[in-house]
N, C-alpha and C. Protein backbone atom coordinates (compact mmCIF):
# COMPACT_ATOMS: atom_id res chain seq x y z
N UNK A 1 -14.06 -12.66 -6.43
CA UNK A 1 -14.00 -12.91 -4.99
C UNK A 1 -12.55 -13.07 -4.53
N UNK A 2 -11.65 -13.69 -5.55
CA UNK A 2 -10.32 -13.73 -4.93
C UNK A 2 -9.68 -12.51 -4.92
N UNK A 3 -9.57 -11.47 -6.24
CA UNK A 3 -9.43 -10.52 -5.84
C UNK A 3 -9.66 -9.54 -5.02
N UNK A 4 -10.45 -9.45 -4.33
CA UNK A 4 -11.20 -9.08 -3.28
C UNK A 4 -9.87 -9.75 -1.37
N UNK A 5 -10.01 -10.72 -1.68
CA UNK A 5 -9.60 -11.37 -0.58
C UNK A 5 -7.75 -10.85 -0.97
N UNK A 6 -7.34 -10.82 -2.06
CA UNK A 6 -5.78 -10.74 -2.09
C UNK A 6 -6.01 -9.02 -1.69
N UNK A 7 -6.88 -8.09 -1.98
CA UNK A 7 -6.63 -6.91 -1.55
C UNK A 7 -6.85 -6.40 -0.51
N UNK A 8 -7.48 -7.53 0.68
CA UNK A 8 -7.46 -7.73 2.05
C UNK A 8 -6.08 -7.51 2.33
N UNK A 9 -5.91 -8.99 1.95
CA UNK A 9 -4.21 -9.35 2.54
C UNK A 9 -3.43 -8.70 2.13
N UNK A 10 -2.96 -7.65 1.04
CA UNK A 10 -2.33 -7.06 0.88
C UNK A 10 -2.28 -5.59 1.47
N UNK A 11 -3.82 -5.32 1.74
CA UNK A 11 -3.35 -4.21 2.84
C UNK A 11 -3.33 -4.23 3.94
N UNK A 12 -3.52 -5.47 4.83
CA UNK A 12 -2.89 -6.05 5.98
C UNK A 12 -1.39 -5.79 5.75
N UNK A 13 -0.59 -6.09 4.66
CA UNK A 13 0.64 -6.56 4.69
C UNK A 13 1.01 -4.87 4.67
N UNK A 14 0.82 -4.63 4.16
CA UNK A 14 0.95 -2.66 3.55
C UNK A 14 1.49 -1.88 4.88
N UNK A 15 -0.09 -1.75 5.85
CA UNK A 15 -0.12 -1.43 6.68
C UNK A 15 0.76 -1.61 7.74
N UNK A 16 1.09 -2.88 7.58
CA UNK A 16 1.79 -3.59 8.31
C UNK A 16 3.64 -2.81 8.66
N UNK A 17 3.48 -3.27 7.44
CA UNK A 17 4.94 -2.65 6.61
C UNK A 17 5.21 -1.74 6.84
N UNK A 18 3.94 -0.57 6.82
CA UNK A 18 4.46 1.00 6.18
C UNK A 18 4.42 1.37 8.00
N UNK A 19 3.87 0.93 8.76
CA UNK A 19 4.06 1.36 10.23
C UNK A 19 5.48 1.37 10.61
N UNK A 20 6.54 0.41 9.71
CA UNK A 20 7.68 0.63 10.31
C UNK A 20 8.59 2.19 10.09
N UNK A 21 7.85 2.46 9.53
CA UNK A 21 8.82 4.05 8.96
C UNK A 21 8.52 5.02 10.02
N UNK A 22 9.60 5.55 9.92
CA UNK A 22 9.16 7.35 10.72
C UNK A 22 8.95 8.21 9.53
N UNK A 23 7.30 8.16 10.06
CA UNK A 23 7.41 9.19 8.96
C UNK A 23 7.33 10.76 9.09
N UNK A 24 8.14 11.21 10.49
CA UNK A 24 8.03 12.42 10.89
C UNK A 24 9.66 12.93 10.27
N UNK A 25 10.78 11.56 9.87
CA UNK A 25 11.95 11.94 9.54
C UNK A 25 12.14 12.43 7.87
N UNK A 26 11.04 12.17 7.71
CA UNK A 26 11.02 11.82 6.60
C UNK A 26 10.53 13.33 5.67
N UNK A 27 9.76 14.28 5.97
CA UNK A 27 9.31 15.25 5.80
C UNK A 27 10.14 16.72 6.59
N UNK A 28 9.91 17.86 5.77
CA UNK A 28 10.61 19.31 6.25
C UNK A 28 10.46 19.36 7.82
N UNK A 29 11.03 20.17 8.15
CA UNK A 29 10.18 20.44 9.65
C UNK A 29 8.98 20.89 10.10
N UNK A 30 8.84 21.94 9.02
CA UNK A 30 8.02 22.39 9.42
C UNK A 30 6.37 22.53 8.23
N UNK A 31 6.60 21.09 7.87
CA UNK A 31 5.67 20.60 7.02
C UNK A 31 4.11 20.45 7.73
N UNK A 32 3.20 20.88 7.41
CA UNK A 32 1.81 20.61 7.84
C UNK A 32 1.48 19.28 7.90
N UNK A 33 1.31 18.82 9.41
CA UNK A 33 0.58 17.44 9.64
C UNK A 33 0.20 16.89 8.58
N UNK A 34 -1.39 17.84 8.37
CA UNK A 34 -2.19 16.74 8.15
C UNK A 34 -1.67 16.62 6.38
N UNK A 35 -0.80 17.61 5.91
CA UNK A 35 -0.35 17.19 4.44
C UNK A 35 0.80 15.73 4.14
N UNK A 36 1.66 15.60 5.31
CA UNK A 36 2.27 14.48 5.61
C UNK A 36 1.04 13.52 5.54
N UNK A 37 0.07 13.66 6.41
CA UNK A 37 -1.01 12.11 7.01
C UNK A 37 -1.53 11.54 5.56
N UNK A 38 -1.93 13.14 4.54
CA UNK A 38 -2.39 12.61 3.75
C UNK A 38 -1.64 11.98 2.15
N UNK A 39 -0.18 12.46 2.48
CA UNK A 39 1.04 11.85 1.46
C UNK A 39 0.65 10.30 1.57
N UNK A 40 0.97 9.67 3.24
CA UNK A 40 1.46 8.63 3.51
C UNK A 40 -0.13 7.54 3.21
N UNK A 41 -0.96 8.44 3.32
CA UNK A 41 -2.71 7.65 3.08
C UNK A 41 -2.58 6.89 1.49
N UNK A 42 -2.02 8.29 1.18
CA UNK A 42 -1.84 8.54 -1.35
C UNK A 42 -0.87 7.21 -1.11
N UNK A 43 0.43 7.28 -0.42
CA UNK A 43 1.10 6.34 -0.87
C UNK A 43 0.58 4.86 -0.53
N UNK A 44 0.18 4.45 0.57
CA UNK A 44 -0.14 3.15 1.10
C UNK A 44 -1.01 2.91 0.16
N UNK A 45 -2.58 3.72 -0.24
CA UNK A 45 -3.29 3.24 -1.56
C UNK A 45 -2.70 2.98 -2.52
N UNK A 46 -1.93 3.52 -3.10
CA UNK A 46 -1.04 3.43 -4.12
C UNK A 46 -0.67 1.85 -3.79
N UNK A 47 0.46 1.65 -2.91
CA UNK A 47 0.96 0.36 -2.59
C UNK A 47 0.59 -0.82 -2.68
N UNK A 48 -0.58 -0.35 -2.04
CA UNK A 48 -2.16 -1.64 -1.68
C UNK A 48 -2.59 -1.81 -3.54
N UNK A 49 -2.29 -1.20 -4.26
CA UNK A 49 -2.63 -1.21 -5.63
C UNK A 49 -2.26 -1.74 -6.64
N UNK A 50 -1.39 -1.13 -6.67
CA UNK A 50 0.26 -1.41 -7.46
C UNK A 50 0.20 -2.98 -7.18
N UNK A 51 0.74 -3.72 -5.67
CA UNK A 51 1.21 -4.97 -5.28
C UNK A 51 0.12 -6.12 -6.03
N UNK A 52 -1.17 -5.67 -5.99
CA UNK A 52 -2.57 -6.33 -6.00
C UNK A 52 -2.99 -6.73 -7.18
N UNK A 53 -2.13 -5.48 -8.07
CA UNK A 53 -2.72 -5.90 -9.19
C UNK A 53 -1.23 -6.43 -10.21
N UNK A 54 -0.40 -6.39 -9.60
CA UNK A 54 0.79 -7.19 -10.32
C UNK A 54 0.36 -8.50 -9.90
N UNK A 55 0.38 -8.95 -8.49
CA UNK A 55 0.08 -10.45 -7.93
C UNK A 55 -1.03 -10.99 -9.17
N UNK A 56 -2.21 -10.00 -9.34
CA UNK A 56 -3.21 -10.62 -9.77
C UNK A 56 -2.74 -10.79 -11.42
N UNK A 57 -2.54 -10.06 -12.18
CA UNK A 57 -1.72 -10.23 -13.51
C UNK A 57 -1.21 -11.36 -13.63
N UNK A 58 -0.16 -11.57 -12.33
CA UNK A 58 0.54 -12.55 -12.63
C UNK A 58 0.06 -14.17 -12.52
N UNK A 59 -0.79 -14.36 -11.41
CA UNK A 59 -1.30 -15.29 -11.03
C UNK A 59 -2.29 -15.61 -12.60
N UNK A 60 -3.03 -14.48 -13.14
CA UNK A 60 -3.93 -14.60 -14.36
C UNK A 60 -2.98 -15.05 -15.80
N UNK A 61 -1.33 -14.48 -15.50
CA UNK A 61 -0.75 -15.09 -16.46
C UNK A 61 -0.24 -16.69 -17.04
N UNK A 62 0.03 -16.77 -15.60
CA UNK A 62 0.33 -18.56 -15.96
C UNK A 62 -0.46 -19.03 -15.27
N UNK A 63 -1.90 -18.87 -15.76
CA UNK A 63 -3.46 -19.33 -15.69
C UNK A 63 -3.31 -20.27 -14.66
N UNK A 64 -2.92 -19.82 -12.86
CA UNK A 64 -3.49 -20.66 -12.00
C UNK A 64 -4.48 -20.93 -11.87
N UNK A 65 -5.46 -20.02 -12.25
CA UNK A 65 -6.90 -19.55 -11.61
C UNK A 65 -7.87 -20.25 -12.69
């Protein structure tokens, strides 16, 4: 259940985060939309992942829980 709730908040935070980028600067010019929409989808999952399950490792390492 906590895990659950930290991968809430972490893709609150993600989302959050990753809205600050342009991500139209960031790609060719003349790169296909929806292949950009779906880079930036791969990466934020990724993010939301990665963060969630280090937090949780770590929290499981020096046995808060």
């Amino acid at each position: 259940m906590f895990k659950f709730i930290l991968y809430f908040v972490i893709t609150i935070i993600v989302i959050w985060s990753m809205d600050s980028i342009n991500i139209n600067s960031i790609f060719k010019k003349n790169t296909n939309p929806l292949q950009a929409k779906i880079f930036y989808f791969l990466l934020g999952i990724s993010m939301i992942y990665l963060i969630t399950n280090f937090i949780w490792d770590l929290i499981s390492s020096i046995n808060i829980l």
